[in-house]
Protein backbone atom coordinates (compact mmCIF):
# COMPACT_ATOMS: atom_id res chain seq x y z
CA UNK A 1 -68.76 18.36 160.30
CA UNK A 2 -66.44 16.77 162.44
CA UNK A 3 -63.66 16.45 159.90
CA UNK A 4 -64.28 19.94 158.69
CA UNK A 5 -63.21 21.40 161.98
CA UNK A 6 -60.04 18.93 162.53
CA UNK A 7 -58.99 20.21 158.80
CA UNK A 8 -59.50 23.66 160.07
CA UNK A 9 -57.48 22.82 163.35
CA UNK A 10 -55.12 21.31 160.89
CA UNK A 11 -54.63 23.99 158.55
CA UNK A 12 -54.35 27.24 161.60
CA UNK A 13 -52.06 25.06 163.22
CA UNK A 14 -49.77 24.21 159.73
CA UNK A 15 -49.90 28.19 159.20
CA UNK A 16 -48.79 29.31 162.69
CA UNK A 17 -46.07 27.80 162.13
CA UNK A 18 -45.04 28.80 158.49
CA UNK A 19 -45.39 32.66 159.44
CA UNK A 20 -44.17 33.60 155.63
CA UNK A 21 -46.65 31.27 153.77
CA UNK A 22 -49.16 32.51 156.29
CA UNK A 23 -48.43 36.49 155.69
CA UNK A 24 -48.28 35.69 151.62
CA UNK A 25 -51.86 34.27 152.57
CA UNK A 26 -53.19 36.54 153.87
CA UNK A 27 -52.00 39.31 151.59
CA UNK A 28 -53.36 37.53 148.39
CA UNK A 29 -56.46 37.11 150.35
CA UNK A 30 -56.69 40.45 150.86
CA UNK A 31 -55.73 41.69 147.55
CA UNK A 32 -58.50 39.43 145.97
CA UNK A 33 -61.50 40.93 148.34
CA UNK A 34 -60.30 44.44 147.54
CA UNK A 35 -60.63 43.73 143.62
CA UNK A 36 -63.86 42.60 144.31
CA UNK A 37 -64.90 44.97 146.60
CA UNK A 38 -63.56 47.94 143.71
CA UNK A 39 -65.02 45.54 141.12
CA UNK A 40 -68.71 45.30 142.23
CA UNK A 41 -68.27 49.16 143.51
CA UNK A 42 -67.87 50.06 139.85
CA UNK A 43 -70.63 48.07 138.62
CA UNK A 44 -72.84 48.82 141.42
CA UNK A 45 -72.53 52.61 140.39
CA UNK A 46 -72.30 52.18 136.35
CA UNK A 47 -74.34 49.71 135.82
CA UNK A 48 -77.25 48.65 138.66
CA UNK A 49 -77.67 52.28 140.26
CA UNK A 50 -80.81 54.08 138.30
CA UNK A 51 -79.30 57.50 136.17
CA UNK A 52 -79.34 61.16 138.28
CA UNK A 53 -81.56 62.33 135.90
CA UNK A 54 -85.68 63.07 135.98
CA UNK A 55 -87.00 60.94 133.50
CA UNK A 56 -84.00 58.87 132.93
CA UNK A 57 -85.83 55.81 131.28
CA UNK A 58 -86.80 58.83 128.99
CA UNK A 59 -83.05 58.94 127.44
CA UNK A 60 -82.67 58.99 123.93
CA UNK A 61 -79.84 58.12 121.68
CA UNK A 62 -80.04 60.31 118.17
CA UNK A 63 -77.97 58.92 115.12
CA UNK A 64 -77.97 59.41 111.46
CA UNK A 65 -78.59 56.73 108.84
CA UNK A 66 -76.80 56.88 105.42
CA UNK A 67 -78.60 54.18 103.56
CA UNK A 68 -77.06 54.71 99.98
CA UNK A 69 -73.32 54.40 101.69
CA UNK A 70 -74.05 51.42 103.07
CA UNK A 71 -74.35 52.85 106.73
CA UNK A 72 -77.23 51.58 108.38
CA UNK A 73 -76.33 53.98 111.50
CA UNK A 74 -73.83 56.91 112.07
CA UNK A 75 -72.58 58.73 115.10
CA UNK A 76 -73.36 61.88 115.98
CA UNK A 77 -69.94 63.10 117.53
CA UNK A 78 -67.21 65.60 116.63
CA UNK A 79 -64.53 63.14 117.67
CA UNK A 80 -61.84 62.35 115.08
């Protein structure tokens, strides 16, 4: 533990007086928790949050199946 804190001494000292280095530090470290603070957002909401709907483990998903042309499963949409 003892070393740990003189590297830590060490290292504030090293950027206090490299104020660029320091500043480029800190922005990347910044940056980074931001992504990952929007990243986990996203998937919290998408992905872990339950659906806004009653019954949502009810949800279906219809398709059609064309065995003869080879299509085990077809979508539904209009989409081109």
């Amino acid at each position: 533990m003892d070393s740990f804190v003189r590297d830590a001494r060490l290292a504030i000292r090293d950027l206090a007086c490299e104020r660029a280095f320091a500043a480029i530090v800190v922005l990347t470290l910044g940056v980074c928790i931001g992504a990952n603070v929007a990243a986990f957002s996203a998937l919290n909401a998408i992905v872990l949050q339950p659906l806004p709907y009653a019954d949502a483990d009810r949800i279906v998903t219809i398709y059609n199946s064309y065995p003869g042309a080879g299509v085990a499963r077809g979508s539904n949409s209009c989409s081109p």
